[in-house]
PDB file of N, CA and C in Angstrom:
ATOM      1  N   UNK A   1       0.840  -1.175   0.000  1.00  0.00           N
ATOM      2  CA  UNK A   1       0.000   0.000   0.000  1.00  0.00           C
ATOM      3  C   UNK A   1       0.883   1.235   0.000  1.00  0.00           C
ATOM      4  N   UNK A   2       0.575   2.322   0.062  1.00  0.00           N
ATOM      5  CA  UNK A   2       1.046   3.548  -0.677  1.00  0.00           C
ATOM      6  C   UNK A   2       0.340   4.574   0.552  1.00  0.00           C
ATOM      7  N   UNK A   3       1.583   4.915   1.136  1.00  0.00           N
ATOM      8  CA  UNK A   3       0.904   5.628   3.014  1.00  0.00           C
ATOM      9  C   UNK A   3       1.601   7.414   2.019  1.00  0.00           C
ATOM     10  N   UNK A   4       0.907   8.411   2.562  1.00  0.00           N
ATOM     11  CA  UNK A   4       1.387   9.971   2.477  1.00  0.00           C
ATOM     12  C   UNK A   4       1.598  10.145   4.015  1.00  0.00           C
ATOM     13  N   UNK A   5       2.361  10.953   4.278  1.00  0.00           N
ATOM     14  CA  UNK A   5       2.821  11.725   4.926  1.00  0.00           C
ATOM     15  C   UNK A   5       3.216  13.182   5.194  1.00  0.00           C
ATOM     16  N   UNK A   6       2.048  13.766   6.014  1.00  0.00           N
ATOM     17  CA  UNK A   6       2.939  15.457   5.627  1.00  0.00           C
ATOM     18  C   UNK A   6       3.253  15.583   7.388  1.00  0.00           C
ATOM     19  N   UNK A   7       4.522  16.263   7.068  1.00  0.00           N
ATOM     20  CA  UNK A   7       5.504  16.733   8.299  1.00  0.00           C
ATOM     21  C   UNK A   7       5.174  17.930   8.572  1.00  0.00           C
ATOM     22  N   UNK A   8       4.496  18.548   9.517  1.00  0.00           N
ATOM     23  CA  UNK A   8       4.848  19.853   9.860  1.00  0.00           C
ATOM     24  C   UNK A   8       5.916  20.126  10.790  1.00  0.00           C
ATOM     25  N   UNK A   9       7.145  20.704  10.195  1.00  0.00           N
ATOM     26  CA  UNK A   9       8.711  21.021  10.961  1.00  0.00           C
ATOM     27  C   UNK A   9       8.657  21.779  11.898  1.00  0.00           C
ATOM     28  N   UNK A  10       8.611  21.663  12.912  1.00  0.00           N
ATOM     29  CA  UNK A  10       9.045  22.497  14.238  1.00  0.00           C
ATOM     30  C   UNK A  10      10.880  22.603  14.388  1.00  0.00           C
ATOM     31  N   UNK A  11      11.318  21.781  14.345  1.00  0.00           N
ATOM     32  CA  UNK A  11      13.058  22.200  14.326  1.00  0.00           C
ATOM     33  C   UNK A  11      13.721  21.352  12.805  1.00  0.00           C
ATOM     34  N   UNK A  12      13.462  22.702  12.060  1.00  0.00           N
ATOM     35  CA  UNK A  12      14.037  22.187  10.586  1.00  0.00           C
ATOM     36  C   UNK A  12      15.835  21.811  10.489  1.00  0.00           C
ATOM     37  N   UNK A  13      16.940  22.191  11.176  1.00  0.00           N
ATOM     38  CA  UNK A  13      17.746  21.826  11.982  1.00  0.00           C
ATOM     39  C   UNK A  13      17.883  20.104  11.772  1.00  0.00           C
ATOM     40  N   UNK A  14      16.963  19.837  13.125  1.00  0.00           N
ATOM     41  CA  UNK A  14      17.073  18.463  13.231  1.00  0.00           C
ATOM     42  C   UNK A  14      16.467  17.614  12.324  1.00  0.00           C
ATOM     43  N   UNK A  15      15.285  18.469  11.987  1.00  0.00           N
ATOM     44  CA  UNK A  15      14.551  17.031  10.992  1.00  0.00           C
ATOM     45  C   UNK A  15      15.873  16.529   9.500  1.00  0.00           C
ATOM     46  N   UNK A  16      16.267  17.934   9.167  1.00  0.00           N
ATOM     47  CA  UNK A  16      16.924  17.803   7.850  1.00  0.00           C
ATOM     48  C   UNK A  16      18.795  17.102   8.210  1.00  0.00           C
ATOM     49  N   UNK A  17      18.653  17.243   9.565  1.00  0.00           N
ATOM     50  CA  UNK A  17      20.528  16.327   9.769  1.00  0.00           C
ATOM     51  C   UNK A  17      20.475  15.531   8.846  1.00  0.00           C
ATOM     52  N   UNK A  18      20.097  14.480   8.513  1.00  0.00           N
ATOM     53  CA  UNK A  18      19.977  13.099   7.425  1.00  0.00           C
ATOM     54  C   UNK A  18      19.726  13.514   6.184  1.00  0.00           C
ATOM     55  N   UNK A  19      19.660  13.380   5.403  1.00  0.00           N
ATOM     56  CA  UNK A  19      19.322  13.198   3.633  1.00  0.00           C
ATOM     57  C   UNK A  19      18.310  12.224   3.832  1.00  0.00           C
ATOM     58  N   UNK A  20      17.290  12.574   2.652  1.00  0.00           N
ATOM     59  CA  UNK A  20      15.965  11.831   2.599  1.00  0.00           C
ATOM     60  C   UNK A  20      16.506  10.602   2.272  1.00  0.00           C
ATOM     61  N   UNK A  21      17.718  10.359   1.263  1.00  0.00           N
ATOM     62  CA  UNK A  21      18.200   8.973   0.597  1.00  0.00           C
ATOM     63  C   UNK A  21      18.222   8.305   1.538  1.00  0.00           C
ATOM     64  N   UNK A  22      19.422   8.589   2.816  1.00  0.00           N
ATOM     65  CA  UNK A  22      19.759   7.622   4.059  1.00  0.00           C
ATOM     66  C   UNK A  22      18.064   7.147   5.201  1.00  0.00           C
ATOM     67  N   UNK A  23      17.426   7.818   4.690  1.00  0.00           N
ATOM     68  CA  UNK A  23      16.149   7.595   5.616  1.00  0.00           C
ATOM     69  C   UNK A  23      15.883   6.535   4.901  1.00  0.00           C
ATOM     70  N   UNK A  24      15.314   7.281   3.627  1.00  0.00           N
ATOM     71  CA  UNK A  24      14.729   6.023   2.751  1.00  0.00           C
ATOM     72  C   UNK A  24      15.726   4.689   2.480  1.00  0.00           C
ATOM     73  N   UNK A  25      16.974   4.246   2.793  1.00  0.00           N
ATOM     74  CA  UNK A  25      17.450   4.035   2.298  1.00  0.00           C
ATOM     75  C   UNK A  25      17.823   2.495   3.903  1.00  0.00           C
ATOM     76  N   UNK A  26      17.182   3.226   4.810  1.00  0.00           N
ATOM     77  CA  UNK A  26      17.923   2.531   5.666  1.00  0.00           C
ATOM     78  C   UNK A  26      16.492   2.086   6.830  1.00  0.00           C
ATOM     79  N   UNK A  27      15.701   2.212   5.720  1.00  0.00           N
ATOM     80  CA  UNK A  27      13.836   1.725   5.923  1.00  0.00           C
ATOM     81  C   UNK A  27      14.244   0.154   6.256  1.00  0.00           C
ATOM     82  N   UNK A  28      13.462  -0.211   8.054  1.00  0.00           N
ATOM     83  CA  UNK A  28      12.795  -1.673   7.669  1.00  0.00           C
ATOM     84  C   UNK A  28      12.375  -2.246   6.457  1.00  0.00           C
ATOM     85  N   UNK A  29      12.595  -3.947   6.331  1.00  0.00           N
ATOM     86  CA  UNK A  29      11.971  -4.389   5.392  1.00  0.00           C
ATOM     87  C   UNK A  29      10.461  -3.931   5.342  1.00  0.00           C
ATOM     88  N   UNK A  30       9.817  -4.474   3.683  1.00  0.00           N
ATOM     89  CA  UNK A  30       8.039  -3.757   4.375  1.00  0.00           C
ATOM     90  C   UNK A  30       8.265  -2.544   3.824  1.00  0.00           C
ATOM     91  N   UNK A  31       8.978  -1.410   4.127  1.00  0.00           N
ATOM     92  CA  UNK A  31       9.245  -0.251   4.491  1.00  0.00           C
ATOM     93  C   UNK A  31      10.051   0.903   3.018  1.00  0.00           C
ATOM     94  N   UNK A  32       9.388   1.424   2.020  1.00  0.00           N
ATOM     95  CA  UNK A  32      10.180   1.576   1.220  1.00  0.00           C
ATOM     96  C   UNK A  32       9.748   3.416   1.039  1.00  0.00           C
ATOM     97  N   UNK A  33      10.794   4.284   0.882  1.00  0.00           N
ATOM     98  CA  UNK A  33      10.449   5.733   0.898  1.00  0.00           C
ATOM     99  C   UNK A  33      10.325   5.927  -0.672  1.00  0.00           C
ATOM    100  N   UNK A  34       9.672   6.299  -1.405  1.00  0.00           N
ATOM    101  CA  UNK A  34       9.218   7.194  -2.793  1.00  0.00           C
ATOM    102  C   UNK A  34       9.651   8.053  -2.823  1.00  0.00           C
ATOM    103  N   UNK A  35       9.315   9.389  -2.565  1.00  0.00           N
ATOM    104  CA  UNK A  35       9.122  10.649  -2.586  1.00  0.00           C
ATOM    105  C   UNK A  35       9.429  11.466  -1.482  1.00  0.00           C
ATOM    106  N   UNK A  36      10.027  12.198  -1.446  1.00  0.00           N
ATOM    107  CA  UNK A  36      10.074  13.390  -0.424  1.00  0.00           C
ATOM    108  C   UNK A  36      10.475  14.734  -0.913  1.00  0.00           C
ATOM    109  N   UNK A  37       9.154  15.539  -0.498  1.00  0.00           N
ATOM    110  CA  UNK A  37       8.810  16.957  -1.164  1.00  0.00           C
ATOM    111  C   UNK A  37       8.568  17.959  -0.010  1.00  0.00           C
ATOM    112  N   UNK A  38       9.807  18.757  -0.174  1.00  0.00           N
ATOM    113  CA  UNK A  38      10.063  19.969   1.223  1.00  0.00           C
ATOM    114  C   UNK A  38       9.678  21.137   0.693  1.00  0.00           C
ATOM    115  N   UNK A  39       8.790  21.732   1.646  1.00  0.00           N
ATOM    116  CA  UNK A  39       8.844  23.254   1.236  1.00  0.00           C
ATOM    117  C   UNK A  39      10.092  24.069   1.337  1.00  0.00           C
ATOM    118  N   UNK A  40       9.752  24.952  -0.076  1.00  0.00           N
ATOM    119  CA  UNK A  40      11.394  26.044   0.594  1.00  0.00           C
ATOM    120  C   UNK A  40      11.944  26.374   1.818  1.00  0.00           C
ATOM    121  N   UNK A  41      10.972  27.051   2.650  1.00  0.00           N
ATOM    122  CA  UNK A  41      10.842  27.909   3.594  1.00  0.00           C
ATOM    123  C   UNK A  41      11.687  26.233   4.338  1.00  0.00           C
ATOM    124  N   UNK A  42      11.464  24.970   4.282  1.00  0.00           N
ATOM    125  CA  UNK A  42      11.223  24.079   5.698  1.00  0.00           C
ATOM    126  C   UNK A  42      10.887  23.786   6.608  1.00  0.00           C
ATOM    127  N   UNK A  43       9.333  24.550   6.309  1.00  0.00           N
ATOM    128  CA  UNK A  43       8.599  24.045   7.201  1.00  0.00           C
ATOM    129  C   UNK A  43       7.510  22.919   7.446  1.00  0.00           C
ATOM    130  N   UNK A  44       7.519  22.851   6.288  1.00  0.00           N
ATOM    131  CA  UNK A  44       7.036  21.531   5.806  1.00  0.00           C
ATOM    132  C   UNK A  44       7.207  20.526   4.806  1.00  0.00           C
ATOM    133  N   UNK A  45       6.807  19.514   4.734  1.00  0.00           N
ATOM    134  CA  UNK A  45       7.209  18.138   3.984  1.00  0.00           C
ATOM    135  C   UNK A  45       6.101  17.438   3.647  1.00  0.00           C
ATOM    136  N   UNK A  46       5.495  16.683   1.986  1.00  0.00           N
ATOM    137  CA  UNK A  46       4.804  15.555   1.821  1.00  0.00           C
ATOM    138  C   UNK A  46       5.846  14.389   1.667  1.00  0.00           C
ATOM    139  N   UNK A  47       5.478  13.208   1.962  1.00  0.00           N
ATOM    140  CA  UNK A  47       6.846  11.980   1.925  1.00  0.00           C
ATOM    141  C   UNK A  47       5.626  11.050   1.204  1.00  0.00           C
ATOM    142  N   UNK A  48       6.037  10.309   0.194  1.00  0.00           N
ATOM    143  CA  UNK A  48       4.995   9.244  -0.252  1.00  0.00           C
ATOM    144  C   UNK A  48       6.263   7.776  -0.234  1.00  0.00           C
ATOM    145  N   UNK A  49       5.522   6.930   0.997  1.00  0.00           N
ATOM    146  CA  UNK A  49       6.181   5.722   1.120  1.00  0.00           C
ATOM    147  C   UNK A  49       5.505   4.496   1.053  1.00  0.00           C
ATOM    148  N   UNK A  50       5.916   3.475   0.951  1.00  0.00           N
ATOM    149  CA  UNK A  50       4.970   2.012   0.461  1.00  0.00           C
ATOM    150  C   UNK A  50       5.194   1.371   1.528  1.00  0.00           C
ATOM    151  N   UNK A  51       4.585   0.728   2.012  1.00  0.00           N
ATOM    152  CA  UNK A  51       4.414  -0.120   3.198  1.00  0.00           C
ATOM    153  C   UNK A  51       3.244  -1.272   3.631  1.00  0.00           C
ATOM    154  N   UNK A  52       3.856  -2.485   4.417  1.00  0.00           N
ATOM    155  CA  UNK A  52       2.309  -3.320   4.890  1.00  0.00           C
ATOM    156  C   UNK A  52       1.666  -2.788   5.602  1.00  0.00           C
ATOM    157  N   UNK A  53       1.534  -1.440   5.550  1.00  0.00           N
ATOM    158  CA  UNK A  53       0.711  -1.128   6.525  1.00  0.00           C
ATOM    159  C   UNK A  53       0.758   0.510   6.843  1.00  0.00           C
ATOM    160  N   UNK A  54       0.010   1.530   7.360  1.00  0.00           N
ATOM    161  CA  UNK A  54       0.055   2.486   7.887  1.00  0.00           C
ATOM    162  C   UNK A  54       0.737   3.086   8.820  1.00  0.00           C
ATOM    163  N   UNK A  55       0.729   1.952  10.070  1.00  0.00           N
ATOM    164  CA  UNK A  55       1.204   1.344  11.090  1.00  0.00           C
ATOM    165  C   UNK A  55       2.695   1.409  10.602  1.00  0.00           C
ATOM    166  N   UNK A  56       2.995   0.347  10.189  1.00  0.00           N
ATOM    167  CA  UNK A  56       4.746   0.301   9.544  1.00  0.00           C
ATOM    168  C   UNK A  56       5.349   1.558   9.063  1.00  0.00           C
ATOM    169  N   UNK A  57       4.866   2.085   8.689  1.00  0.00           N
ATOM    170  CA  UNK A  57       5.512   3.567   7.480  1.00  0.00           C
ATOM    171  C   UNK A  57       5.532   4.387   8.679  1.00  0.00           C
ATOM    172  N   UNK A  58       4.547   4.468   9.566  1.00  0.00           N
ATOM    173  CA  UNK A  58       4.488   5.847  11.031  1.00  0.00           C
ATOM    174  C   UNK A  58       5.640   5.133  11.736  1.00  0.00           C
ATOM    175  N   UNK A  59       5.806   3.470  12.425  1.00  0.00           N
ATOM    176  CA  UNK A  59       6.731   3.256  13.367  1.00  0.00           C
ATOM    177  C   UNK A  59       8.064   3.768  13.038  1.00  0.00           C
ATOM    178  N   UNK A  60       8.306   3.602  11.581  1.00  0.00           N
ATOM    179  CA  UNK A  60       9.867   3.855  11.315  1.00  0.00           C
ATOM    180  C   UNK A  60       9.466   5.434  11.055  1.00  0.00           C
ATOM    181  N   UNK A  61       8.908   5.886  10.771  1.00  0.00           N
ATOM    182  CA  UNK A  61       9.245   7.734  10.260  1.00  0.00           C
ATOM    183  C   UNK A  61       8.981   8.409  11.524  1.00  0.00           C
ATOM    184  N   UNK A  62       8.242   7.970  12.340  1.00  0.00           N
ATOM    185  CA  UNK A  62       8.068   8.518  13.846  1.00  0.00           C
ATOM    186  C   UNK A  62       9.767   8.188  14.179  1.00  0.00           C
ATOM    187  N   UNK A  63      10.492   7.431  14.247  1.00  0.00           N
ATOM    188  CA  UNK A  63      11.347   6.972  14.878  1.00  0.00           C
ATOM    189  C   UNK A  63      12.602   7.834  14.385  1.00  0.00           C
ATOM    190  N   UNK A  64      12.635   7.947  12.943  1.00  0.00           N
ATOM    191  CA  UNK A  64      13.423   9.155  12.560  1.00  0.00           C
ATOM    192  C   UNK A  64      13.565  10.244  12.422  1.00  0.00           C
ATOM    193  N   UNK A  65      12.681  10.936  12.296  1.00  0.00           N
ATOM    194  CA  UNK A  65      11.901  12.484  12.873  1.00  0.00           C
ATOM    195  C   UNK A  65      11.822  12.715  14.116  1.00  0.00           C
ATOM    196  N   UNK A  66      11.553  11.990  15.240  1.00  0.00           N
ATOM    197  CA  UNK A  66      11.410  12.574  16.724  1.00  0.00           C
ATOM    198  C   UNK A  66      10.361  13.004  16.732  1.00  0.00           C
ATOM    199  N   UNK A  67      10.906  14.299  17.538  1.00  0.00           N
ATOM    200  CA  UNK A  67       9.829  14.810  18.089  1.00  0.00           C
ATOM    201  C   UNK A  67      10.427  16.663  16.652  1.00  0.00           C
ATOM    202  N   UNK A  68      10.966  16.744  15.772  1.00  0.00           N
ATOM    203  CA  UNK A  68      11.612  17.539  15.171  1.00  0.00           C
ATOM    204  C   UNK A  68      10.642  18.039  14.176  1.00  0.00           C
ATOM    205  N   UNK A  69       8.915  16.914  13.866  1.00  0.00           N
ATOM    206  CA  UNK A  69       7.985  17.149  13.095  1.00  0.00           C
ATOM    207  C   UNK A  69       7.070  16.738  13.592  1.00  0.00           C
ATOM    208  N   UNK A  70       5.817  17.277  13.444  1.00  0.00           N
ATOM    209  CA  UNK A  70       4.400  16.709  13.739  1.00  0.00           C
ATOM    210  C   UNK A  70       4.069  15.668  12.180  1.00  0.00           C
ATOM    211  N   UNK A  71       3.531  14.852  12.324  1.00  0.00           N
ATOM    212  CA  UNK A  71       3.136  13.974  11.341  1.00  0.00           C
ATOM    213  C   UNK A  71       1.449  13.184  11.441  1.00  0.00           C
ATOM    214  N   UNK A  72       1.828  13.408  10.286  1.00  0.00           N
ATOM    215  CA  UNK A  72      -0.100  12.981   9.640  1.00  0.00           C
ATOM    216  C   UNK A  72       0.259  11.808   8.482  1.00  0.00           C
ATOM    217  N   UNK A  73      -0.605  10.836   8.887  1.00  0.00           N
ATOM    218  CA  UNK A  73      -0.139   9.727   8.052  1.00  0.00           C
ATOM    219  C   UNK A  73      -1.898   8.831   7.592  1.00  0.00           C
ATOM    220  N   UNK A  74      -1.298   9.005   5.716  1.00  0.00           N
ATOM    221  CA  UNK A  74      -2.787   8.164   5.387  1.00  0.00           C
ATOM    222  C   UNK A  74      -2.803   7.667   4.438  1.00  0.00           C
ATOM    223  N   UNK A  75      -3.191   6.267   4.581  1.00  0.00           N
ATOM    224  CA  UNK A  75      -3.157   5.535   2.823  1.00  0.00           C
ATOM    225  C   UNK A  75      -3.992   6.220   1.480  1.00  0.00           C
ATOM    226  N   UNK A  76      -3.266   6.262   1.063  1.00  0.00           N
ATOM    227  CA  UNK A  76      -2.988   6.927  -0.715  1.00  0.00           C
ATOM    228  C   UNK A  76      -4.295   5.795  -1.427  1.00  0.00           C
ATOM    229  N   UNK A  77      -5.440   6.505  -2.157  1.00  0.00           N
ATOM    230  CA  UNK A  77      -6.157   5.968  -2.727  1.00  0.00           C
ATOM    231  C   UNK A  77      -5.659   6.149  -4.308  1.00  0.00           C
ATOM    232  N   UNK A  78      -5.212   4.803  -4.235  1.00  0.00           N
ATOM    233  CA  UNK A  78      -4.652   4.483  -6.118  1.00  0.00           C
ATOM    234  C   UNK A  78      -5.467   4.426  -7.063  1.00  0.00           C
ATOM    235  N   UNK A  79      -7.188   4.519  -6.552  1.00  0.00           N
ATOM    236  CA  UNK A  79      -8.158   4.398  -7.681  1.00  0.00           C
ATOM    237  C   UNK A  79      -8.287   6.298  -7.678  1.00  0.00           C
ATOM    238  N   UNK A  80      -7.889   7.012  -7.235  1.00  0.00           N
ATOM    239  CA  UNK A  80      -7.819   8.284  -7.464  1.00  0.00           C
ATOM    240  C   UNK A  80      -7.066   9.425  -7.162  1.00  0.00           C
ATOM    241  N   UNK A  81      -5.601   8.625  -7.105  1.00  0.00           N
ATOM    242  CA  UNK A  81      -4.102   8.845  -7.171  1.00  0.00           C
ATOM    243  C   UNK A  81      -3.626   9.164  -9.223  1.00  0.00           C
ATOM    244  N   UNK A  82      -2.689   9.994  -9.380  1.00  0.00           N
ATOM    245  CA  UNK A  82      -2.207  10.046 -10.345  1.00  0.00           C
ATOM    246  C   UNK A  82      -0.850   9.890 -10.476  1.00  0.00           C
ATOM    247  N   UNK A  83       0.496   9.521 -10.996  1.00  0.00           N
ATOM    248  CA  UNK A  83       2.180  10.396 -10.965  1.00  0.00           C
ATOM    249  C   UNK A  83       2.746   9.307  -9.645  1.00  0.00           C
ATOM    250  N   UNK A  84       1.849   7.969  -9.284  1.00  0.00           N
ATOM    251  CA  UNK A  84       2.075   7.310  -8.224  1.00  0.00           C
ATOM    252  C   UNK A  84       3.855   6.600  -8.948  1.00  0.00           C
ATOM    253  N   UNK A  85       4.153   6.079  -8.116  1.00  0.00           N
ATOM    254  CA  UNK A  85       5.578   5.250  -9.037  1.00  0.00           C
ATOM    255  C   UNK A  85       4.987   4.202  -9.980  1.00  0.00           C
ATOM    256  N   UNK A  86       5.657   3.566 -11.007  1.00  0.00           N
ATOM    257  CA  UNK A  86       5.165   2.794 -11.625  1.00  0.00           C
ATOM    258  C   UNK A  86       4.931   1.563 -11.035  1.00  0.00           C
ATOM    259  N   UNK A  87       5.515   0.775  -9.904  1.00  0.00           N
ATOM    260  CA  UNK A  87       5.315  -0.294  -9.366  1.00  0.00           C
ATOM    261  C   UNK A  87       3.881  -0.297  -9.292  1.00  0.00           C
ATOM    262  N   UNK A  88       2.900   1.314  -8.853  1.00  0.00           N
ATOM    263  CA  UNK A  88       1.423   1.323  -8.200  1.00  0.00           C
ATOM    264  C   UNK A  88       0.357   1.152  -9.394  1.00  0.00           C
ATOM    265  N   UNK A  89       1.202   1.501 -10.248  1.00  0.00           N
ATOM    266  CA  UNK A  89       0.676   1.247 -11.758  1.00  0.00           C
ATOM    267  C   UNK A  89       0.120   0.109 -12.322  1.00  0.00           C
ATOM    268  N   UNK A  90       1.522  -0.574 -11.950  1.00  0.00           N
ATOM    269  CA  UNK A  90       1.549  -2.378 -12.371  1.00  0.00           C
ATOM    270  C   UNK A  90       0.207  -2.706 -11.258  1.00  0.00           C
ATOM    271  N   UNK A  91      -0.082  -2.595 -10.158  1.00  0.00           N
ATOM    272  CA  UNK A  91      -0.457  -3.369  -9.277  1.00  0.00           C
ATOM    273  C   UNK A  91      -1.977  -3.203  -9.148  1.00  0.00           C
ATOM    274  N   UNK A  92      -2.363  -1.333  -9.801  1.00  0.00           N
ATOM    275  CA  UNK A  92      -3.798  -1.365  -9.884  1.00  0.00           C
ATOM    276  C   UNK A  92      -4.719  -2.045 -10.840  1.00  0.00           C
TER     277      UNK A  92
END
């Protein structure tokens, strides 16, 4: 499934120490990062990641963010999703 995520940044500082690659990159199995889209300013972030679950995609992005973003997390409806990766393509 296909979870969104938007970050609202309270300490842009800490959230941004890492590169989105090493986040995404160093995801539980299950756990795969897409997309990550920052506002200029940094105060905010959409992240589009794939996961078994809702649950899975929040445990690990809660865990790397802290307390450095507020987060809102919700499965991505692919019957009225567009620009999804092609894997979501194959699968609808």
């Amino acid at each position: 499934m296909y979870v969104g995520v938007k970050h609202r940044i309270t300490d842009p500082d800490r959230f941004f120490s890492g590169t989105a690659e090493e986040v995404a990159q160093n995801a539980p199995p299950g756990v795969t990062g897409r997309q990550f889209l920052p506002s200029k300013d940094r105060t905010a972030a959409i992240c589009l990641w794939e996961g078994d679950s809702v649950d899975a995609v929040r445990d690990y992005v809660d865990s790397v963010t802290g307390d450095a973003s507020e987060n809102e997390y919700f499965e991505i409806s692919e019957e009225y999703a567009f620009g999804l990766p092609e894997a979501a393509a194959a699968g609808a």
